[in-house]
C-alpha atoms as a PDB file:
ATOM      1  CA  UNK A   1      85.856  88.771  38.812  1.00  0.00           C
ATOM      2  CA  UNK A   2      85.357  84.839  39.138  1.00  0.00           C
ATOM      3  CA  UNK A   3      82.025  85.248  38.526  1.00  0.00           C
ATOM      4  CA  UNK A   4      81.759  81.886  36.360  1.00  0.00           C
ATOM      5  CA  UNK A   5      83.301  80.225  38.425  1.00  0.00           C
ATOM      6  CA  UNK A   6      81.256  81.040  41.495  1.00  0.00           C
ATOM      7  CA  UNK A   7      78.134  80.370  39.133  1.00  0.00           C
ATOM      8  CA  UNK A   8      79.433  76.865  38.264  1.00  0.00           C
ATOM      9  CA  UNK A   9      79.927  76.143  41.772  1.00  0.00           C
ATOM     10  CA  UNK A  10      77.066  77.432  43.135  1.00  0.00           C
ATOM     11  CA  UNK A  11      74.894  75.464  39.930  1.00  0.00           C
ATOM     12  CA  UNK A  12      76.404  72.475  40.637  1.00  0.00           C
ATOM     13  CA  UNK A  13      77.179  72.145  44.537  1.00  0.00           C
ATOM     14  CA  UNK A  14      74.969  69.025  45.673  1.00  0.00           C
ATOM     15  CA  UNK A  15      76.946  67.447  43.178  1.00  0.00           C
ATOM     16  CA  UNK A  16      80.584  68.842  44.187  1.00  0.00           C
ATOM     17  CA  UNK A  17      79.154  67.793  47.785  1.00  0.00           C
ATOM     18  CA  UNK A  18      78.705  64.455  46.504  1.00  0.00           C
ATOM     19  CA  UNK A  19      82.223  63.955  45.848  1.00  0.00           C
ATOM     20  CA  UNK A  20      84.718  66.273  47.118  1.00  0.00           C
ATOM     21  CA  UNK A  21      83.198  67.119  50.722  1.00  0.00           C
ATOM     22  CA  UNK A  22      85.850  69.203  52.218  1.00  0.00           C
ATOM     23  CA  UNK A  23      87.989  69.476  49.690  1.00  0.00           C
ATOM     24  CA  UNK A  24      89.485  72.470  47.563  1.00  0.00           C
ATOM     25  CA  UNK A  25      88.170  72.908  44.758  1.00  0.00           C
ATOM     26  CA  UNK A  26      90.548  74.837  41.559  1.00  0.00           C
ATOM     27  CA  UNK A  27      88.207  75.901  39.291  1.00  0.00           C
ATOM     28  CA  UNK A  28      88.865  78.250  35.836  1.00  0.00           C
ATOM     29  CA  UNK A  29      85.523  78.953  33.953  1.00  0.00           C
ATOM     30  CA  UNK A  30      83.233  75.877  34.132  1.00  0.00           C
ATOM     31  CA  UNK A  31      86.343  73.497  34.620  1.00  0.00           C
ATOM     32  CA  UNK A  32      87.468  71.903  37.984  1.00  0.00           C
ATOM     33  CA  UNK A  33      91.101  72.054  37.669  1.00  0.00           C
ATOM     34  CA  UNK A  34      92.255  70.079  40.616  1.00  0.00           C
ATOM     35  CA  UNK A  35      91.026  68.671  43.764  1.00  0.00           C
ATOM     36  CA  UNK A  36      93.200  68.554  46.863  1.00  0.00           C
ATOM     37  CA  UNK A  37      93.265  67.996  50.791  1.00  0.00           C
ATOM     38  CA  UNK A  38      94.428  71.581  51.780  1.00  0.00           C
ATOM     39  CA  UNK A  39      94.275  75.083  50.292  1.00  0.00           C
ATOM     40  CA  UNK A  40      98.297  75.352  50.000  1.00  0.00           C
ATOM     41  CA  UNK A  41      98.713  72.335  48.225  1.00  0.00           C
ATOM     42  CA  UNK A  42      96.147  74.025  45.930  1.00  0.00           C
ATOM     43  CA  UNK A  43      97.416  77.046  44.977  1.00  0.00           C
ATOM     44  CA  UNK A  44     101.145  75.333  44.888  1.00  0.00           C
ATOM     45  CA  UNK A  45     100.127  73.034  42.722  1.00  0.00           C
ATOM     46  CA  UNK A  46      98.193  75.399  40.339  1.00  0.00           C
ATOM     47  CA  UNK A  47     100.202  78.273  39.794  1.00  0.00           C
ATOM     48  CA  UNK A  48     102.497  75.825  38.783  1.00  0.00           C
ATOM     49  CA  UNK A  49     100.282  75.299  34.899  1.00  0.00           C
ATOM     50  CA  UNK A  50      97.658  78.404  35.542  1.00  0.00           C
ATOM     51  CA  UNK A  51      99.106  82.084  36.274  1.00  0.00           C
ATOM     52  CA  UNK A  52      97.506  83.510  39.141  1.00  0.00           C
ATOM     53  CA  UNK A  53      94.110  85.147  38.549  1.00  0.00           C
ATOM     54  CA  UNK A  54      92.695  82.756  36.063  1.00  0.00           C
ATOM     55  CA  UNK A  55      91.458  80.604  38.180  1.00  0.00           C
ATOM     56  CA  UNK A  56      89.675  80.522  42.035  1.00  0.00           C
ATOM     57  CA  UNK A  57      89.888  77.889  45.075  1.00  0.00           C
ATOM     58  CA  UNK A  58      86.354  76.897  46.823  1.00  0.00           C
ATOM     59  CA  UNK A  59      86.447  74.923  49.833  1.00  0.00           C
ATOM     60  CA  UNK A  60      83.229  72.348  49.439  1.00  0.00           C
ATOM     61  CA  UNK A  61      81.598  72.448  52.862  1.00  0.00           C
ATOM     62  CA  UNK A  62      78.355  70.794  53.994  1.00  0.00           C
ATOM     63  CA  UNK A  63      75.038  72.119  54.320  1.00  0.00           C
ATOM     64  CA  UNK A  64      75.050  74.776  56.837  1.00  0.00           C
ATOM     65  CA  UNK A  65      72.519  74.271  59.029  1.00  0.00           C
ATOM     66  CA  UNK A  66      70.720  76.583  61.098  1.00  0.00           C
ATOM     67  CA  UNK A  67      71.898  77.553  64.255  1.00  0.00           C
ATOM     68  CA  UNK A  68      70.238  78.372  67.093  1.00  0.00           C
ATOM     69  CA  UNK A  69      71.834  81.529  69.751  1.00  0.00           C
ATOM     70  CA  UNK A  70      70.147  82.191  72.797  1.00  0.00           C
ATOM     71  CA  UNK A  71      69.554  85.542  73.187  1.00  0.00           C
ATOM     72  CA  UNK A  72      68.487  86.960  76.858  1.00  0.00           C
ATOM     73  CA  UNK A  73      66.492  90.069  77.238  1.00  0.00           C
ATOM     74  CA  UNK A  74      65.630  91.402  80.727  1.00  0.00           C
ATOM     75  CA  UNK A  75      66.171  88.032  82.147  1.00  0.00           C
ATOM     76  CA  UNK A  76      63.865  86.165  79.611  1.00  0.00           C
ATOM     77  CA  UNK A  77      65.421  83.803  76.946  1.00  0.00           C
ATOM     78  CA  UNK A  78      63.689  84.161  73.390  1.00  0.00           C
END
């Protein structure tokens, strides 16, 4: 299920970075059907013209970068 649409997102997410940085993302096949501030006002808005279930919400985050975690072992920090 939604496996288009995590394909589209996933094939085109430097771009959907580009312009809607933390934003949601409604998204039905290879269509963006809406862009808005907040995940409620997305799926309001939606299932208002699309049933539920033909369509998913991504939230377009940045780059994760890597983290570093200490981790201690017998005193010693790797």
């Amino acid at each position: 299920m939604y496996e288009q649409e995590n394909a589209f997102y996933e094939a085109n997410i430097d771009m959907l970075r580009g312009k809607y940085l933390d934003k949601e993302l409604v998204i039905a096949g290879n269509t963006i059907l809406g862009v808005y501030d907040d995940l409620g006002t997305a799926v309001r808005e939606t299932v208002k013209t699309h049933p539920r279930g033909t369509f998913t919400i991504k939230h377009v985050r940045a780059k994760p970068e890597l983290v570093r975690i200490p981790v201690y072992f017998e005193g010693t920090t790797l």
